[in-house]
Protein backbone atom coordinates (compact mmCIF):
# COMPACT_ATOMS: atom_id res chain seq x y z
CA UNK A 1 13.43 3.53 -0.12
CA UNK A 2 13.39 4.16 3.43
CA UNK A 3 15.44 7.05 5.62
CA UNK A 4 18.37 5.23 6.87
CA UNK A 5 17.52 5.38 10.37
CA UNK A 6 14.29 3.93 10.16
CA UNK A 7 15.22 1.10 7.68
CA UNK A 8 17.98 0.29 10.63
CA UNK A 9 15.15 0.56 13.70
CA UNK A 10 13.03 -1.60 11.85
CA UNK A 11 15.55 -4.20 11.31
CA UNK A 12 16.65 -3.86 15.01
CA UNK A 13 13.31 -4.83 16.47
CA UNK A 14 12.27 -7.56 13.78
CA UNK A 15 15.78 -9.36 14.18
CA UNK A 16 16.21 -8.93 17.83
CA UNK A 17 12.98 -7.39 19.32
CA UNK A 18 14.54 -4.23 20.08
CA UNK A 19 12.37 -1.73 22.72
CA UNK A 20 14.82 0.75 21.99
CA UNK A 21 14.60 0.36 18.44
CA UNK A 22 10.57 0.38 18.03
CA UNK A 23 10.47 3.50 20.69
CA UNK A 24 13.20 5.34 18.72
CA UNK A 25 10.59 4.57 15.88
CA UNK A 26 7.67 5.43 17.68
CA UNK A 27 9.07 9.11 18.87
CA UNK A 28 10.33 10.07 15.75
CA UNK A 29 6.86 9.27 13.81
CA UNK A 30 4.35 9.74 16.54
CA UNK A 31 3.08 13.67 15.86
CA UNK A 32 2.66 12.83 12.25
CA UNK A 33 0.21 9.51 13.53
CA UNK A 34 -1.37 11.70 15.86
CA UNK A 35 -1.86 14.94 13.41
CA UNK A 36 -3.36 13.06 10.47
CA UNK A 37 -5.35 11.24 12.89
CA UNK A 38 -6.65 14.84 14.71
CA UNK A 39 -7.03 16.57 11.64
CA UNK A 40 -9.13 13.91 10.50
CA UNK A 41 -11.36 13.11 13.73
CA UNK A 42 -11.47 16.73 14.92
CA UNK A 43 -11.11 14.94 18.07
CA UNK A 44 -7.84 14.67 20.22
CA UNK A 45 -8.98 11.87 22.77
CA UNK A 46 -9.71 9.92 19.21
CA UNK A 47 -6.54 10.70 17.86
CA UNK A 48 -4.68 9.60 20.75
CA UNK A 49 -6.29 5.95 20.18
CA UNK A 50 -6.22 5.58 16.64
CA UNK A 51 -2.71 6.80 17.46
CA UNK A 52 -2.22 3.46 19.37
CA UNK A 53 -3.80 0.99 17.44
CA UNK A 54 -1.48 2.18 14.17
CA UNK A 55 1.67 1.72 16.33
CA UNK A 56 0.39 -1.67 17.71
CA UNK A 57 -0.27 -2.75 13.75
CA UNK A 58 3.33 -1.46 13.11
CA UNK A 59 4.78 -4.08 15.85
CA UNK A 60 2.47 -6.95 14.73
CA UNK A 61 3.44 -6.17 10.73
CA UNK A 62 6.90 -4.96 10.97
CA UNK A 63 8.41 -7.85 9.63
CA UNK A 64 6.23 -7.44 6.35
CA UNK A 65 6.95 -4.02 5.40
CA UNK A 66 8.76 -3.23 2.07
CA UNK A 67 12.24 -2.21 2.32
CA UNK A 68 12.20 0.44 -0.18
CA UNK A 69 8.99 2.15 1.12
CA UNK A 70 9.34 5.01 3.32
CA UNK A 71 8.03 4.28 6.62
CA UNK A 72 6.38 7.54 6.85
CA UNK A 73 4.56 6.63 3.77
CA UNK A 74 3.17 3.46 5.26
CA UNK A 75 2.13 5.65 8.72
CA UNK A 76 0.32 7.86 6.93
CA UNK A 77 -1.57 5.34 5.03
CA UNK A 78 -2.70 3.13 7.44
CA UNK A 79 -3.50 6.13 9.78
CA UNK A 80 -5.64 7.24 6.91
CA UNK A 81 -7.53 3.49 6.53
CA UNK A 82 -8.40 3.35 10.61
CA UNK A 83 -9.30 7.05 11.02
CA UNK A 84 -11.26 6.52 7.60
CA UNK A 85 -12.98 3.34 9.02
CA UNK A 86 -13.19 5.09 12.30
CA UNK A 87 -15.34 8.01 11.05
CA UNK A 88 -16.80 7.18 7.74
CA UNK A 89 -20.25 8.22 8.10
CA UNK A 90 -19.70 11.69 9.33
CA UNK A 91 -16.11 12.53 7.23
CA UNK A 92 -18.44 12.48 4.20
CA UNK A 93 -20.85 14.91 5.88
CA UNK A 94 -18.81 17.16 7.12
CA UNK A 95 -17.04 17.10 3.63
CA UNK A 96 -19.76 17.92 2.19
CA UNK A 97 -20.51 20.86 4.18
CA UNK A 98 -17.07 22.35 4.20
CA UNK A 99 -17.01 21.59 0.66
CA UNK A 100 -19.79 24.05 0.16
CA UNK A 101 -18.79 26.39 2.73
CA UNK A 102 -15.47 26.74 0.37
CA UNK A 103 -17.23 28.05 -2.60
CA UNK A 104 -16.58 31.55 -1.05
CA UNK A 105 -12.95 31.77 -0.15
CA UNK A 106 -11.11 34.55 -1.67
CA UNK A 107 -8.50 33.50 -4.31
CA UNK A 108 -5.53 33.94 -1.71
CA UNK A 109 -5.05 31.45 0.96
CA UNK A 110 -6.16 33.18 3.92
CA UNK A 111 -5.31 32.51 7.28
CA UNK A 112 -8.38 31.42 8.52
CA UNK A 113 -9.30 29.31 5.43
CA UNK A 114 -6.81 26.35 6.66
CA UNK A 115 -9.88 25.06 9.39
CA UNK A 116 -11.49 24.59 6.07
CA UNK A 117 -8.55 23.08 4.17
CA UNK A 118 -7.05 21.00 6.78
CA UNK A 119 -9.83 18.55 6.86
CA UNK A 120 -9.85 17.68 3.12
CA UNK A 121 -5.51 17.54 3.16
CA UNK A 122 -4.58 14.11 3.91
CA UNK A 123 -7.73 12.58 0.91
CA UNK A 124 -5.66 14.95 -1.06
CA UNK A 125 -2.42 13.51 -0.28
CA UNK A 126 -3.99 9.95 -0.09
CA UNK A 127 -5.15 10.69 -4.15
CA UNK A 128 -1.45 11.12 -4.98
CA UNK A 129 1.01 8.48 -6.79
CA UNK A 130 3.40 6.99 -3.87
CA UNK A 131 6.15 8.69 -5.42
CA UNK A 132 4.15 12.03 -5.06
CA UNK A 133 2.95 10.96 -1.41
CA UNK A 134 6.29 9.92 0.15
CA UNK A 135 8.07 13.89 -1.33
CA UNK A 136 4.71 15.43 0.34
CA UNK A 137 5.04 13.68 3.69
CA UNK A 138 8.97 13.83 3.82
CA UNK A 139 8.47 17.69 2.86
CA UNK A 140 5.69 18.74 5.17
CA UNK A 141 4.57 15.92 7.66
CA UNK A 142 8.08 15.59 8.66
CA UNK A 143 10.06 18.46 7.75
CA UNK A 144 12.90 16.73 5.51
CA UNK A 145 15.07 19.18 3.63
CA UNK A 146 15.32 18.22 -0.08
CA UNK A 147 18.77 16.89 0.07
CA UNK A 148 17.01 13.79 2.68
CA UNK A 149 13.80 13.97 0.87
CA UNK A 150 16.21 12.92 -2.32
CA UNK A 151 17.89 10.04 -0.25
CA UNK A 152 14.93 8.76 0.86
CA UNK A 153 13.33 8.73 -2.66
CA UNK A 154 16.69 7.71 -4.31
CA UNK A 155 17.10 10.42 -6.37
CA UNK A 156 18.88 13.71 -7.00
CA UNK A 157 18.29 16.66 -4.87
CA UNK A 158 17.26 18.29 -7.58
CA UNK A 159 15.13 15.67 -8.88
CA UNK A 160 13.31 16.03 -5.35
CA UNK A 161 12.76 19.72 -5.32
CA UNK A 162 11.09 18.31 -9.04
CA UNK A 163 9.05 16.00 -7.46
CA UNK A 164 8.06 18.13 -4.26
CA UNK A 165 7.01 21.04 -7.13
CA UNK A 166 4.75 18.76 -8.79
CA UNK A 167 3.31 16.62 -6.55
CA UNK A 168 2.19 20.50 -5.05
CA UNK A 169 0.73 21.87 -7.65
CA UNK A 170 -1.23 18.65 -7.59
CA UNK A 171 -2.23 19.65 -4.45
CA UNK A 172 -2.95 23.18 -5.32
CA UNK A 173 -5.08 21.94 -8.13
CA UNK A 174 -7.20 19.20 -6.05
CA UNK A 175 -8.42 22.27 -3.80
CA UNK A 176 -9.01 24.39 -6.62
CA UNK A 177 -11.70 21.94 -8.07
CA UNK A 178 -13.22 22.73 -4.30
CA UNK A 179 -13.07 26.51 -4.53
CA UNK A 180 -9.73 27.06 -2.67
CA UNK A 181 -7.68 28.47 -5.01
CA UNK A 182 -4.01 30.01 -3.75
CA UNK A 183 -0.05 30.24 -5.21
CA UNK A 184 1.59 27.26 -4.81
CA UNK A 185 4.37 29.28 -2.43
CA UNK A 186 1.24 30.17 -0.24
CA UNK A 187 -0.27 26.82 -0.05
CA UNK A 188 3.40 25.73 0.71
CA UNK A 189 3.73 27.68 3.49
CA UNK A 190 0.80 26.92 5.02
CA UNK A 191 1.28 23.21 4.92
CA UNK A 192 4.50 23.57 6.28
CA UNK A 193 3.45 25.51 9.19
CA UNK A 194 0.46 23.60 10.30
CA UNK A 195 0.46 19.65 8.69
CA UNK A 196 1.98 18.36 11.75
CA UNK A 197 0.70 19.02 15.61
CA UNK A 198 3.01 17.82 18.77
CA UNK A 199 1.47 14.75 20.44
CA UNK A 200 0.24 15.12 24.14
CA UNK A 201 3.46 14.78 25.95
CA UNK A 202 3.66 11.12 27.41
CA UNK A 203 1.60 9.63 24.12
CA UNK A 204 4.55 8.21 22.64
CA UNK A 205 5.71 6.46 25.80
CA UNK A 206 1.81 5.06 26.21
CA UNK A 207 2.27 3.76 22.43
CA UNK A 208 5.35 2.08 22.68
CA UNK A 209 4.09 0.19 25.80
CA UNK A 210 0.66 -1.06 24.25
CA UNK A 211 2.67 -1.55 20.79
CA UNK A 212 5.60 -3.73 22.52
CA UNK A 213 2.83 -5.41 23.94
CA UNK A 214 1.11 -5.89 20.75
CA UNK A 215 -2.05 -4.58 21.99
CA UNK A 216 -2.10 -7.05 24.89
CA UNK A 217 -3.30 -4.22 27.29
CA UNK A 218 -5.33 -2.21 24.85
CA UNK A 219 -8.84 -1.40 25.85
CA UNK A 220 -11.69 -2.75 23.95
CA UNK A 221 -12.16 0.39 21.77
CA UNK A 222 -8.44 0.08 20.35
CA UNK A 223 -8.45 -3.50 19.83
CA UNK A 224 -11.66 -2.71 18.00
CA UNK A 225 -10.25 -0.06 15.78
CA UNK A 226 -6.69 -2.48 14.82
CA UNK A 227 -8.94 -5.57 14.24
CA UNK A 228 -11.28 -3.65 11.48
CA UNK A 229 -7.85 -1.81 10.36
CA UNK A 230 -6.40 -5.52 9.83
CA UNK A 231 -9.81 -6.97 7.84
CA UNK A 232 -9.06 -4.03 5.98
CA UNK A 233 -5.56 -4.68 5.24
CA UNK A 234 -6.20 -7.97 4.12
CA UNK A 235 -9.07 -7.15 1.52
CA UNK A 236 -6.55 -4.44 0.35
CA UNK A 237 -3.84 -7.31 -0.25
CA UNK A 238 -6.76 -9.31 -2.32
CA UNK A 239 -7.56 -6.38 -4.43
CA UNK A 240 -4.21 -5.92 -5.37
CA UNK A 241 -4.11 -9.60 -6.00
CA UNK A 242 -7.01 -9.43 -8.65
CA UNK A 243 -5.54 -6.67 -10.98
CA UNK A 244 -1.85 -7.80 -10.33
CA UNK A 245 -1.41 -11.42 -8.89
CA UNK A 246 2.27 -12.10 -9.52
CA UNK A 247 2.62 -8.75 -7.53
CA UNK A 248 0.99 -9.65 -4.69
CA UNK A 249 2.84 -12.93 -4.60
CA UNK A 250 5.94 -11.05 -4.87
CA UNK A 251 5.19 -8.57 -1.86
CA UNK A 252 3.60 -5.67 -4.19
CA UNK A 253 1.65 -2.87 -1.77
CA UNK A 254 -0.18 -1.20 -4.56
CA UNK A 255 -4.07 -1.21 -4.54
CA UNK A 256 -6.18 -2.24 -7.34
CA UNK A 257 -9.88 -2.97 -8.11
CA UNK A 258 -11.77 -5.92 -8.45
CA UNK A 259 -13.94 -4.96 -11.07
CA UNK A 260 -12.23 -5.90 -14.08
CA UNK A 261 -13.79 -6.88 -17.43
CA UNK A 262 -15.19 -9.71 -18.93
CA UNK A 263 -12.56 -11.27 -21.19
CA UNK A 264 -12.46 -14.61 -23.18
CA UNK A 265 -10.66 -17.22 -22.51
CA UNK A 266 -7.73 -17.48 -25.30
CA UNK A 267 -5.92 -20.52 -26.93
CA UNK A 268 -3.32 -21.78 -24.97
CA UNK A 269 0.17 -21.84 -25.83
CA UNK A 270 2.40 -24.58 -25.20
CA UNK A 271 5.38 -24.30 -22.70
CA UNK A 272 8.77 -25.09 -24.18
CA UNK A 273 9.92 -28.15 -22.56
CA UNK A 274 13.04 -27.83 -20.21
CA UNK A 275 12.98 -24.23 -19.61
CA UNK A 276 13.15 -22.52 -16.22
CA UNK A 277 13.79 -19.08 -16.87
CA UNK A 278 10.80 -17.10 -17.68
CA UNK A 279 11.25 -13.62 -18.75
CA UNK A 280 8.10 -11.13 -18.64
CA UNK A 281 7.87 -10.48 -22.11
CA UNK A 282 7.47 -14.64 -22.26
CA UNK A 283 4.84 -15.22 -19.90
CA UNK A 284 2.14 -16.47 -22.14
CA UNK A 285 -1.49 -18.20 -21.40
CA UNK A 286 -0.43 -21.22 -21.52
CA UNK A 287 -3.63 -23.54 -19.88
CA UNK A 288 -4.21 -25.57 -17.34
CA UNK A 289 -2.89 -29.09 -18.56
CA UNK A 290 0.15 -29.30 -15.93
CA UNK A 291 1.51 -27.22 -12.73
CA UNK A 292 3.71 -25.03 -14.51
CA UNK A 293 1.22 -23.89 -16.90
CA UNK A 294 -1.11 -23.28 -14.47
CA UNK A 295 1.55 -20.66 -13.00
CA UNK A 296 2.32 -19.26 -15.92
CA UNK A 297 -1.65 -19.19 -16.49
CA UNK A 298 -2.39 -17.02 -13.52
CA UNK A 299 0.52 -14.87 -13.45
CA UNK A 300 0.18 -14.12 -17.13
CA UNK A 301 -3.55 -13.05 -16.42
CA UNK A 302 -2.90 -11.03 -13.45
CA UNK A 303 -0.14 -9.17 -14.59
CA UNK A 304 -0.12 -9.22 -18.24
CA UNK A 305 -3.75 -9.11 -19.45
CA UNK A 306 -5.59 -8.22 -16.37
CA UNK A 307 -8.14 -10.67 -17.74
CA UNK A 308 -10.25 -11.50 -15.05
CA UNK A 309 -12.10 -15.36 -16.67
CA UNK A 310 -8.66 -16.29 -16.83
CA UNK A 311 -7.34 -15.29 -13.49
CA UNK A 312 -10.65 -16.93 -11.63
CA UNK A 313 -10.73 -20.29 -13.80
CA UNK A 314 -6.68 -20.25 -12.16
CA UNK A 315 -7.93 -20.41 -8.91
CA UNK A 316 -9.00 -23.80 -6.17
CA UNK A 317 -12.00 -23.56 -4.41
CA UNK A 318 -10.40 -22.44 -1.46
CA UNK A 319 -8.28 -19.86 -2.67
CA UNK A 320 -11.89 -18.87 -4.97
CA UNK A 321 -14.29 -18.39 -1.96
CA UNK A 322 -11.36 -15.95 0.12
CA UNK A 323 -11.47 -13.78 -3.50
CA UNK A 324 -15.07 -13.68 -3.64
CA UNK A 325 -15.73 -12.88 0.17
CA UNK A 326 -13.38 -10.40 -0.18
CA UNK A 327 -15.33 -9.38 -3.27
CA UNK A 328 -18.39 -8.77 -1.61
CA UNK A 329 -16.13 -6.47 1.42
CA UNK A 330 -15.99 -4.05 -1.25
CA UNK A 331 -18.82 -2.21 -0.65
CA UNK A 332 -17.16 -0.94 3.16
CA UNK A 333 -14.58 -0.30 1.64
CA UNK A 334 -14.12 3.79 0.67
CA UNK A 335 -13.38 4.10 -2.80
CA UNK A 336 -11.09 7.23 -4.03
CA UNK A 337 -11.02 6.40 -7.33
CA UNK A 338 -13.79 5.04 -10.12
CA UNK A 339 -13.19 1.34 -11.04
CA UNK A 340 -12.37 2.19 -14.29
CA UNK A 341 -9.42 4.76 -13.38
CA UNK A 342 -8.26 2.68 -10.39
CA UNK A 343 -7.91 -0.36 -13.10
CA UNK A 344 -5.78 1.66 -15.37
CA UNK A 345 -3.39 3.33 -12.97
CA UNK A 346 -2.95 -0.14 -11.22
CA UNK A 347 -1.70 -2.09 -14.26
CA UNK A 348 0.23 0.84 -15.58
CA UNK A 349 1.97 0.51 -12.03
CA UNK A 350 2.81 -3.39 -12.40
CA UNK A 351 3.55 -2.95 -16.26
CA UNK A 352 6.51 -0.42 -15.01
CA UNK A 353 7.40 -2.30 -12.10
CA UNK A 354 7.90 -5.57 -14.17
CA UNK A 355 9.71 -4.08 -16.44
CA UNK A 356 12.73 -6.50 -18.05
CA UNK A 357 11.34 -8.37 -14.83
CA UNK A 358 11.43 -12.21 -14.72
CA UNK A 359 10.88 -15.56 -12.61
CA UNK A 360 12.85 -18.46 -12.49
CA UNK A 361 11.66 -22.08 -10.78
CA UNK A 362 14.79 -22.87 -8.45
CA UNK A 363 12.78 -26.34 -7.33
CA UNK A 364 9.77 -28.17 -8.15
CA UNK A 365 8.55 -30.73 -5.18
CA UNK A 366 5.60 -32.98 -5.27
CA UNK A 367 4.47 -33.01 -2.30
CA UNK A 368 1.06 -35.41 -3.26
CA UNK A 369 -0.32 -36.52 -6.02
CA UNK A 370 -2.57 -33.72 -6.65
CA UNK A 371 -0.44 -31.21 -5.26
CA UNK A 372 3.23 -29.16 -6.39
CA UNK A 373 5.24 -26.34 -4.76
CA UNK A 374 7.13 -24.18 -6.48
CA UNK A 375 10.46 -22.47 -5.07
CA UNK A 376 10.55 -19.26 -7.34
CA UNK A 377 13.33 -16.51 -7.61
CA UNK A 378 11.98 -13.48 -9.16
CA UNK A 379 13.53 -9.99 -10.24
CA UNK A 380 11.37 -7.38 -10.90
CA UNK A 381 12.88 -4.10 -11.37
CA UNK A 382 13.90 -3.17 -8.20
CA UNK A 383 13.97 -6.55 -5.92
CA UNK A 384 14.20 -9.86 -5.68
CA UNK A 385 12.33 -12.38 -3.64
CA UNK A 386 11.77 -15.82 -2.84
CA UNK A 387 8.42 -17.26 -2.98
CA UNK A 388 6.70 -20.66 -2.19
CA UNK A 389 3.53 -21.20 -4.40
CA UNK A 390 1.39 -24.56 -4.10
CA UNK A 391 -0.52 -25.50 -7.07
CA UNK A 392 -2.75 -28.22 -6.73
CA UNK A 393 -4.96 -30.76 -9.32
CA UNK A 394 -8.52 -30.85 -9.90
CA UNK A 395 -10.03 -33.37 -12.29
CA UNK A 396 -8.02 -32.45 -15.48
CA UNK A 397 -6.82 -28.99 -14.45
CA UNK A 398 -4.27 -27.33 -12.03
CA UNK A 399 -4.70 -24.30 -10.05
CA UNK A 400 -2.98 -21.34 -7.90
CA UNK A 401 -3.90 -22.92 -4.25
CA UNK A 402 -1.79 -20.06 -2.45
CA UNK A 403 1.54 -18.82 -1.04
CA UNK A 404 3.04 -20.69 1.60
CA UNK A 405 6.20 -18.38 1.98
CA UNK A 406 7.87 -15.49 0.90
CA UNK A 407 10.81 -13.05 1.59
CA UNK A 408 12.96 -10.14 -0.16
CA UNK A 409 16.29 -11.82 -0.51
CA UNK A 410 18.20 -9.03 -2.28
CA UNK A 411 17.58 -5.24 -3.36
CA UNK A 412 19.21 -4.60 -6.46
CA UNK A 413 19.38 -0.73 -8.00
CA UNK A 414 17.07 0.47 -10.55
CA UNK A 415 17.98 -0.66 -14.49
């Protein structure tokens, strides 16, 4: 979950529009923007803008972020997908070359080896599990003792000096496989003393002004770099929808592939009649005959079975064409991970986070003859939410046509 203080500045300026709030927001996070940005561009007149157009995203999308994500975690991220975007072409050359130029650094960290470390830090860090990634940036990007680090991650202090340890010697080993091998305690030390960089003085003021104005008075660069960043976004949302659907319609952030394998179609089960409580372990393929087994259709395929005939037979026409555009975005789109790997990790992530999960339909409305809303409740294992889904008839069959609305409701603690 979120530091305290920036869970409350966030709700400040979505409720009310706060300035105060958002610039509180924008001082406290600006030199980690700005340093992942730098480290990453090389360049401190680019860092300054991809600086802006992440804090002008922030205003636009503030009323969308996850409560129990640390903001910090989200920064970073999105930082990472402009600056990436931003300099593509020559990140993976220069990578390359420093990659190389790495193969003959001693086995001790040396002072002058972080030049050739700092580039390849935040991929690093961007490779991690979010768990891993928020202790990391908490740690080193913004200097949280373990005591916060364990608020924030709503655990145990010890449990965070645990998950600081670890997600290090992941680190430690992710610059090994590139010839920079070093003691954890030494790699530690030099994180802490040079991940994060002070902004030019007056940056944060310049950011809160365009942000505020949600890039009203940006110059053409900027609004350049947060409309690409936004496309982005978006194809990031439909990836995640592919692997996991129910999770995207329930406000999950993970990222998942949309290369999935061909399965066949299985006999479908019938629904029992009357029932509106549908716990995971019930969600079933159930066909296509009537509304509700449509839903249970596509969320059992997206979250259950990750099977990919199933989930695209589920879909209209409309809500097919936006999946396969985004489809064919893919190849702009940097990939970390094989297809295969992302695939796994993805659905282990939405098998844990649906864990003794379940939906319920709260209303049913017709709003045509071909078309149904649903108003769902669902609890998965740490939230609950309120979603809107439209499912609408063609020929025989019904099919997923969208979300019209959704919102986090209640946060409930872990089971």
């Amino acid at each position: 979950m979120q530091p305290a203080d920036d869970h409350v500045c966030l709700r400040k300026y979505v409720e009310s529009q706060s300035d105060e709030a958002f610039a509180a927001l924008v001082t406290r996070h600006v030199n980690l923007v700005y340093s992942v940005a730098r480290r990453q561009t090389g360049n401190p007149h680019d860092a300054e803008e991809i600086t802006q157009a992440v804090f002008i995203i922030l205003a636009r999308k503030a009323g969308q972020l996850r409560q129990e994500r640390a903001l910090s975690s989200w920064l970073f991220q999105t930082t990472r997908l402009i600056t990436t975007n931003f300099v593509r072409g020559n990140v993976r050359r220069r990578h390359r070359e420093e990659e190389a130029s790495m193969q003959s650094v001693s086995d001790e960290l040396k002072s002058d080896a972080w030049p050739k470390v700092a580039p390849l830090l935040d991929t690093a860090v961007a490779g991690l599990r979010e768990k891993d990634r928020q202790a990391i940036i908490l740690r080193y990007y913004e200097g949280r003792n373990l005591r916060e680090i364990g608020v924030a991650l709503g655990a145990s202090e010890d449990a965070a000096e645990k998950r600081v340890s670890r997600a290090l010697d992941k680190l430690r080993k992710f610059f090994a496989r590139r010839g920079v091998t070093s003691p954890a305690v030494v790699l530690s030390a030099a994180m802490a003393a040079n991940s994060v960089h002070a902004a030019p003085a007056g940056l944060a003021n310049t950011v809160t002004a365009l942000a505020l104005a949600k890039g009203a008075t940006a110059g053409v660069s900027t609004l350049t770099l947060i409309k690409g960043a936004l496309k982005l976004m978006a194809w990031t949302k439909v990836k995640t929808a592919v692997a996991m659907g129910a999770a995207v319609i329930l406000a999950a952030g993970t990222t998942a592939t949309l290369v999935l394998p061909h399965q066949h179609q299985p006999k479908p089960q019938p629904m029992p009649a009357g029932l509106t409580d549908y716990p995971r372990d019930s969600w079933v393929f159930a066909g296509y005959a009537d509304p509700q087994s449509a839903l249970m259709s596509y969320l059992w395929a997206s979250v259950c079975q990750s099977n990919r005939q199933v989930f695209e037979r589920s879909l209209t026409p409309a809500e097919d064409r936006l999946y396969r555009q985004k489809i064919g975005m893919n190849r702009q789109v940097p990939q970390l991970h094989s297809a295969a790997a992302t695939v796994a990790e993805t659905f282990q992530r939405a098998n844990e986070e649906w864990q003794n999960g379940s939906y319920r339909i709260l209303d049913q409305q017709t709003v045509a003859a071909d078309q149904v809303v649903f108003h769902l409740e669902a609890q998965r294992a740490r939230e609950k939410m309120e979603v809107y889904i439209s499912t609408r008839k063609l020929g025989t069959e019904w099919k997923y046509d969208g979300i019209q609305r959704r919102k986090i409701f209640a946060a409930t603690a872990p089971p």
